[in-house]
Protein backbone atom coordinates (compact mmCIF):
# COMPACT_ATOMS: atom_id res chain seq x y z
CA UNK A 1 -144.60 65.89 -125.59
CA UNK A 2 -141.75 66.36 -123.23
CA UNK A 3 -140.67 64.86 -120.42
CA UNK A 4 -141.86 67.01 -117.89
CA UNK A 5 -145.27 67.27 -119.33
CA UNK A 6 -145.47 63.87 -119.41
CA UNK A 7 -144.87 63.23 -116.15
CA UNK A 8 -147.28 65.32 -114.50
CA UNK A 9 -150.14 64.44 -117.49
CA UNK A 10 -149.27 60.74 -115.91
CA UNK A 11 -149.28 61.79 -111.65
CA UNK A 12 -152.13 63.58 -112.38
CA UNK A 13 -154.25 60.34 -113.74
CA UNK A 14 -152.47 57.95 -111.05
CA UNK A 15 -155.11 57.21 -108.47
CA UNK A 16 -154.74 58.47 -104.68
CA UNK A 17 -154.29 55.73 -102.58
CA UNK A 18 -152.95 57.59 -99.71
CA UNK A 19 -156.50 58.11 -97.86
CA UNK A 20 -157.96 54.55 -98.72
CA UNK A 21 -156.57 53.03 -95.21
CA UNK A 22 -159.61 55.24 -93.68
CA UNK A 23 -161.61 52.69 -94.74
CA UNK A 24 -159.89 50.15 -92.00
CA UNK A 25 -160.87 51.05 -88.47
CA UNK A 26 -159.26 48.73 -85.28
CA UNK A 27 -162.19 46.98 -84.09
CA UNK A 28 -163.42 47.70 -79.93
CA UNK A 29 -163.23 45.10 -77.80
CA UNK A 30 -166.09 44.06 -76.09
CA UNK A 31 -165.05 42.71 -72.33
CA UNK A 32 -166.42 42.29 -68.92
CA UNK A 33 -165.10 40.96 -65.48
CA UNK A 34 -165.81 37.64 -64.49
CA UNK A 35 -164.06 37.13 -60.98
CA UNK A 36 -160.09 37.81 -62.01
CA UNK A 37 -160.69 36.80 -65.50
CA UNK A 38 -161.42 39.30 -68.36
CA UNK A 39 -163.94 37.97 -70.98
CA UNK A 40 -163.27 39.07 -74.67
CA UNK A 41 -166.54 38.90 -75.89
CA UNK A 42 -166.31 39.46 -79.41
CA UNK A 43 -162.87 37.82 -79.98
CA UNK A 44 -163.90 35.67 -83.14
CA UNK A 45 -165.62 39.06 -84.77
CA UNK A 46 -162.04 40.64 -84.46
CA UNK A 47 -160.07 38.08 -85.23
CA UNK A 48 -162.23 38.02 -88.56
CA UNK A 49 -162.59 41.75 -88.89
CA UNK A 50 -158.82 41.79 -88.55
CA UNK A 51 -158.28 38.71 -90.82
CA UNK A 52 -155.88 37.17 -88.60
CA UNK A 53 -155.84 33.14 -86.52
CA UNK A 54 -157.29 33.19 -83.45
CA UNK A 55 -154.28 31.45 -81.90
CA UNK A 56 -151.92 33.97 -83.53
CA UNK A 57 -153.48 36.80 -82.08
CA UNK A 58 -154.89 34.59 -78.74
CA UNK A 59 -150.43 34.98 -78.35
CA UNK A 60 -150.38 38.41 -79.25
CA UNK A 61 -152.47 39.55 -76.38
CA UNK A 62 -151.21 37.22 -74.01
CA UNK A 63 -147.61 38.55 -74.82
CA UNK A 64 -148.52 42.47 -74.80
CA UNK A 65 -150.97 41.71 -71.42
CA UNK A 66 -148.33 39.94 -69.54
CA UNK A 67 -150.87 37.10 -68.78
CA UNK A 68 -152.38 33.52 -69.46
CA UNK A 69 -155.74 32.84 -71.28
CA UNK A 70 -157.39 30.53 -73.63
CA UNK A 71 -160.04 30.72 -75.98
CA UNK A 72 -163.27 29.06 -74.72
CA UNK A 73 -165.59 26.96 -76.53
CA UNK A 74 -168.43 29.93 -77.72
CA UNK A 75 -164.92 31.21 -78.86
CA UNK A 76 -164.58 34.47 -76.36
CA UNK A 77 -161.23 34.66 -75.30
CA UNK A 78 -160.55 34.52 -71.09
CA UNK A 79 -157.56 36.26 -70.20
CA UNK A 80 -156.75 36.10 -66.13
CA UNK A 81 -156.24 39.25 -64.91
CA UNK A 82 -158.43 42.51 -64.76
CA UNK A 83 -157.89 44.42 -68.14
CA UNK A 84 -160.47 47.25 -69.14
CA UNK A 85 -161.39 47.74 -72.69
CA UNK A 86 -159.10 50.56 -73.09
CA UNK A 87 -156.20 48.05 -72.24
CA UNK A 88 -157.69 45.41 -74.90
CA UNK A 89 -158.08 48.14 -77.49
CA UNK A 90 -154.93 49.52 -77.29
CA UNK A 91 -153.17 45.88 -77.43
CA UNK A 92 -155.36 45.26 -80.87
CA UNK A 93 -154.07 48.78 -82.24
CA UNK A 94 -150.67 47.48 -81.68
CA UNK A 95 -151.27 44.17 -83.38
CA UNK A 96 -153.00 45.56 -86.05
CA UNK A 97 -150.10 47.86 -86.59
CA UNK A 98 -147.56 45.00 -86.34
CA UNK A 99 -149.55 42.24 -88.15
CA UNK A 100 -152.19 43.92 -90.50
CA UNK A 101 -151.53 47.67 -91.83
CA UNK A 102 -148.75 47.09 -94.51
CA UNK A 103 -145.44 49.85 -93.65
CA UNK A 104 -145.40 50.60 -97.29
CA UNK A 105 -149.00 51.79 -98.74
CA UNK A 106 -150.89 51.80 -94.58
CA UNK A 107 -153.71 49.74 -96.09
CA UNK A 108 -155.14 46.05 -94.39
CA UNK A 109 -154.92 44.50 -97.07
CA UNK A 110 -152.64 42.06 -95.77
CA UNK A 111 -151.48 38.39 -95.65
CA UNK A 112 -148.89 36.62 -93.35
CA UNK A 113 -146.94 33.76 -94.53
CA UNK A 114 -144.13 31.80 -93.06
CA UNK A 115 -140.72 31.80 -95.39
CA UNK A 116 -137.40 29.94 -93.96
CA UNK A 117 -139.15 29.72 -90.72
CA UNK A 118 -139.49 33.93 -90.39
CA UNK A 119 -142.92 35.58 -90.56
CA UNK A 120 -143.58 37.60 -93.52
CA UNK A 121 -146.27 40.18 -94.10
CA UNK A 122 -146.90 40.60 -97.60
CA UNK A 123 -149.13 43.09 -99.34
CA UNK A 124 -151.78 42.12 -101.60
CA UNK A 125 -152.18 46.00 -102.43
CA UNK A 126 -149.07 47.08 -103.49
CA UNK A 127 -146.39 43.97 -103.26
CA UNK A 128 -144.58 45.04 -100.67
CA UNK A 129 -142.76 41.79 -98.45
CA UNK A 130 -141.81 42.81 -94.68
CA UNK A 131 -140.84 40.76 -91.95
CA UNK A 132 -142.47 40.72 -88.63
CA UNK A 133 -141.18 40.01 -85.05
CA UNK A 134 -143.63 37.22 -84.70
């Protein structure tokens, strides 16, 4: 068998992973006004959906919002200001884009760990090591 013939026989049996990142949608935050503050109803369920620290991503928004919060007790996070879902959602798409979806392969499948003091996010899908701003 030549070459050529080879190579196609073997990207014709190589799976597609292109479309399996459709499988990872950014989860909708849930929020409603209290006074100034914004409650993040569903907070935990992202963070978990997300598979990311509360605190790391408690920092995110705060950062990307321009604003102070904190996590409360039933674990909703309260950040002061008056921020519509749209807002919230759009902050999460940028986190997720920065801290979960891997630049190599696109898929969630994701871990961060800290090397020499710099973040890394590493790929459990395909290998691939990237550093982050965080």
């Amino acid at each position: 068998m030549k070459y050529d013939e080879m190579l196609d026989r073997g990207l014709s049996e190589t799976p597609d992973i292109q479309g399996s990142s459709e499988r990872f949608a950014v989860p909708d935050a849930d929020v409603r006004q209290e006074g100034n503050v914004t409650v993040f109803e569903n907070f935990q369920q992202v963070c978990r959906d997300l598979g990311r620290d509360e605190d790391h991503l408690m920092k995110f928004l705060q950062n990307e919002l321009g604003t102070s919060g904190h996590i409360d007790e039933s674990g909703r996070a309260r950040l002061t200001g008056d921020f519509n879902a749209r807002r919230i959602d759009e902050a999460l798409a940028a986190y997720s884009e920065e801290y979960v979806l891997c630049p190599e392969c696109g898929l969630p499948d994701t871990v961060l760990d800290r090397e020499q003091g710099a973040l890394i996010l590493r790929c459990e899908a395909c290998g691939a090591r990237s550093s982050t701003s965080g």
